[in-house]
C-alpha atoms as a PDB file:
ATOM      1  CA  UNK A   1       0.000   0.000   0.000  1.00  0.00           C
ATOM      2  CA  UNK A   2       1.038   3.556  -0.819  1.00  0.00           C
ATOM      3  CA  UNK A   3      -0.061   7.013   0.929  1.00  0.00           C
ATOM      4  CA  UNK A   4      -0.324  10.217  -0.556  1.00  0.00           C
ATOM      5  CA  UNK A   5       0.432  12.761   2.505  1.00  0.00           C
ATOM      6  CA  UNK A   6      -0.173  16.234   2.902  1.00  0.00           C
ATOM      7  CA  UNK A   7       2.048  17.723   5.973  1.00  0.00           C
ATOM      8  CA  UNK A   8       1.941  20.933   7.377  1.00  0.00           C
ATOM      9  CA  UNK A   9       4.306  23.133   9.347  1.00  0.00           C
ATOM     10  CA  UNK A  10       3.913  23.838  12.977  1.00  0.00           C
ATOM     11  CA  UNK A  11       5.644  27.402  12.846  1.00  0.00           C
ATOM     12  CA  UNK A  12       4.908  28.663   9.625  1.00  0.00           C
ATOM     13  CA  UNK A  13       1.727  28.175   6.846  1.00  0.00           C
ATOM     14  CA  UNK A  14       3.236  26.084   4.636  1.00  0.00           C
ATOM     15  CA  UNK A  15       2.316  22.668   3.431  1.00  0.00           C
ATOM     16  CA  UNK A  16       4.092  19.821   1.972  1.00  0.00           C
ATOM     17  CA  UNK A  17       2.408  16.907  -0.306  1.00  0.00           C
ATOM     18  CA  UNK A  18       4.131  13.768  -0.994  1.00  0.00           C
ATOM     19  CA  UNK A  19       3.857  10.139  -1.495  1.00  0.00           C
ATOM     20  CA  UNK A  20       5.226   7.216   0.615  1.00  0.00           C
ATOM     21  CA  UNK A  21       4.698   3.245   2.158  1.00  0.00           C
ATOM     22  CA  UNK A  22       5.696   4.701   5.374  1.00  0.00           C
ATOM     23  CA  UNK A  23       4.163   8.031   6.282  1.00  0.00           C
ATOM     24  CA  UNK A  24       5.438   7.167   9.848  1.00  0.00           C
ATOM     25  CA  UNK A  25       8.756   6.919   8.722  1.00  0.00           C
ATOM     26  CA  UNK A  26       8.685   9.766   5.953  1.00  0.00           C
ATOM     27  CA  UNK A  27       7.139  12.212   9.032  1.00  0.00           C
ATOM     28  CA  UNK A  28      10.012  11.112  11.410  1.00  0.00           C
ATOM     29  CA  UNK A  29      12.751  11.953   8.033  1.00  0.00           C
ATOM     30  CA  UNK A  30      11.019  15.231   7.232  1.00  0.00           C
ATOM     31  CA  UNK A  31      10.949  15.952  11.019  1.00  0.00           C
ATOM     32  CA  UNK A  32      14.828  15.398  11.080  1.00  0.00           C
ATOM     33  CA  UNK A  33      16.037  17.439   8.396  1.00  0.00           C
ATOM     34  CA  UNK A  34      16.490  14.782   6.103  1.00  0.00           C
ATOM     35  CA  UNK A  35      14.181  16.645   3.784  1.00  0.00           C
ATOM     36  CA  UNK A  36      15.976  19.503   1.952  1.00  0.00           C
ATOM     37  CA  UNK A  37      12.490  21.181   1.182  1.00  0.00           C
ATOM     38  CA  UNK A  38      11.302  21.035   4.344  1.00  0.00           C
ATOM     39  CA  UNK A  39      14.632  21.174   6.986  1.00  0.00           C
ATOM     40  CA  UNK A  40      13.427  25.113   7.156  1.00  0.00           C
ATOM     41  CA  UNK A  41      10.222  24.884   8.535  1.00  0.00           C
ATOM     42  CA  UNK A  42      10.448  21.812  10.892  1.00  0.00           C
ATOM     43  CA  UNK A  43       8.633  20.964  12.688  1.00  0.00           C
ATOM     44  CA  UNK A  44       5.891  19.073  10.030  1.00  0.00           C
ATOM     45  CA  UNK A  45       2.272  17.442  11.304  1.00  0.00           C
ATOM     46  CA  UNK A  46       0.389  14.786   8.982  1.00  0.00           C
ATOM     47  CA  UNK A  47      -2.963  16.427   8.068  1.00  0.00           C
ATOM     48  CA  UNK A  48      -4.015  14.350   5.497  1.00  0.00           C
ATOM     49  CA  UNK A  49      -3.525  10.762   4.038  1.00  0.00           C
ATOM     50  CA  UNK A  50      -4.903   8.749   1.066  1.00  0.00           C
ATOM     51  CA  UNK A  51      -4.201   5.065   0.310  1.00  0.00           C
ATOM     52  CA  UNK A  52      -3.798   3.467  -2.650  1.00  0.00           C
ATOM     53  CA  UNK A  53      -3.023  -0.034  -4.115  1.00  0.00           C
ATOM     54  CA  UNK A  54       0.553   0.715  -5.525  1.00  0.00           C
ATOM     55  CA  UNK A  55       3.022   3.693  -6.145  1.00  0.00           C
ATOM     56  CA  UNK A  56       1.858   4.588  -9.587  1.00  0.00           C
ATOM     57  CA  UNK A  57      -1.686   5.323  -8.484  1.00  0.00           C
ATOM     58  CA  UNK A  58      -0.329   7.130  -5.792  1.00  0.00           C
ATOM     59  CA  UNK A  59       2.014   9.222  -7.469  1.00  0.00           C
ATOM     60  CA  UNK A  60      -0.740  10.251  -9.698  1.00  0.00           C
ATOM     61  CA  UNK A  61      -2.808  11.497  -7.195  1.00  0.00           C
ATOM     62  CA  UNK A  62      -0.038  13.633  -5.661  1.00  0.00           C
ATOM     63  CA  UNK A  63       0.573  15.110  -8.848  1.00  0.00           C
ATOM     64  CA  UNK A  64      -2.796  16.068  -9.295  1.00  0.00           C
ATOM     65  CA  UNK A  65      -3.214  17.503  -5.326  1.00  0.00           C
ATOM     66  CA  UNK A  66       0.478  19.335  -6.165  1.00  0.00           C
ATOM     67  CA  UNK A  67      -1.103  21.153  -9.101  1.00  0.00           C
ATOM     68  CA  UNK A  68      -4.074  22.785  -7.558  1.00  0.00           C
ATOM     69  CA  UNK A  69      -2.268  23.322  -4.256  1.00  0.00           C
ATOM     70  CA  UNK A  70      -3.160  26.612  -2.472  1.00  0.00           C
ATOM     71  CA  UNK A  71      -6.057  27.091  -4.677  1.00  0.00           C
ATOM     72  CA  UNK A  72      -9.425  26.535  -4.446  1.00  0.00           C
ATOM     73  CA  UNK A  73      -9.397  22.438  -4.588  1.00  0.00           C
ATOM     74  CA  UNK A  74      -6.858  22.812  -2.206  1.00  0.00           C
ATOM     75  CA  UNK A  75      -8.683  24.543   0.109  1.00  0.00           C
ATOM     76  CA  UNK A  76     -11.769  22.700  -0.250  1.00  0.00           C
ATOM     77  CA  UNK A  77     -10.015  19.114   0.307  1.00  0.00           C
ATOM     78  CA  UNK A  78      -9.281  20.426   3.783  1.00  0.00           C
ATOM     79  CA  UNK A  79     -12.555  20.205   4.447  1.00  0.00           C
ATOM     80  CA  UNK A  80     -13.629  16.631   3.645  1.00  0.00           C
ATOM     81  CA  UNK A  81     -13.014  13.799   5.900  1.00  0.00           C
ATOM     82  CA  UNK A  82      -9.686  12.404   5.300  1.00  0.00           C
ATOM     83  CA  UNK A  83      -8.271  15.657   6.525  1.00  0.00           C
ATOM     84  CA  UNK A  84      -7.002  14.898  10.262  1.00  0.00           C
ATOM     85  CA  UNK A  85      -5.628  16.336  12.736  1.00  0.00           C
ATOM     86  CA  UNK A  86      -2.180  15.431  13.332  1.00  0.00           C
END
């Protein structure tokens, strides 16, 4: 199983979407600086996940959440059910 993951930072408004078979592990690497897009605004929170069958179906979907990212879409995907609280 694959996740797409949508993480966002504790101390600024930023958000970071990605795919993974570990969001546990991915969180913890992001978390640690690991991450060069991210080592700025550590620390990260999961606030959304999706699961899929396999990477390529994943991957897809991240693509298509990266491309309407901060807009409306964006915005509105917040809103529906998957979104947690990290």
């Amino acid at each position: 199983m694959y996740f797409v993951y949508i993480l966002k930072s504790n101390n600024s408004n930023r958000h970071y979407i990605g795919c993974s078979d570990n969001v546990e592990r991915r969180l913890a690497e992001h978390n640690k600086g690991k991450v060069s897009s991210t080592r700025a605004f550590v620390p990260w929170k999961v606030v959304y996940t999706e699961v899929f069958e396999n990477k390529s179906q994943a991957f897809s979907r991240e693509k298509e959440i990266k491309s309407y990212k901060s807009g409306f879409k964006f915005k509105e995907l917040q809103k529906t059910e998957s979104w947690q609280s990290g």
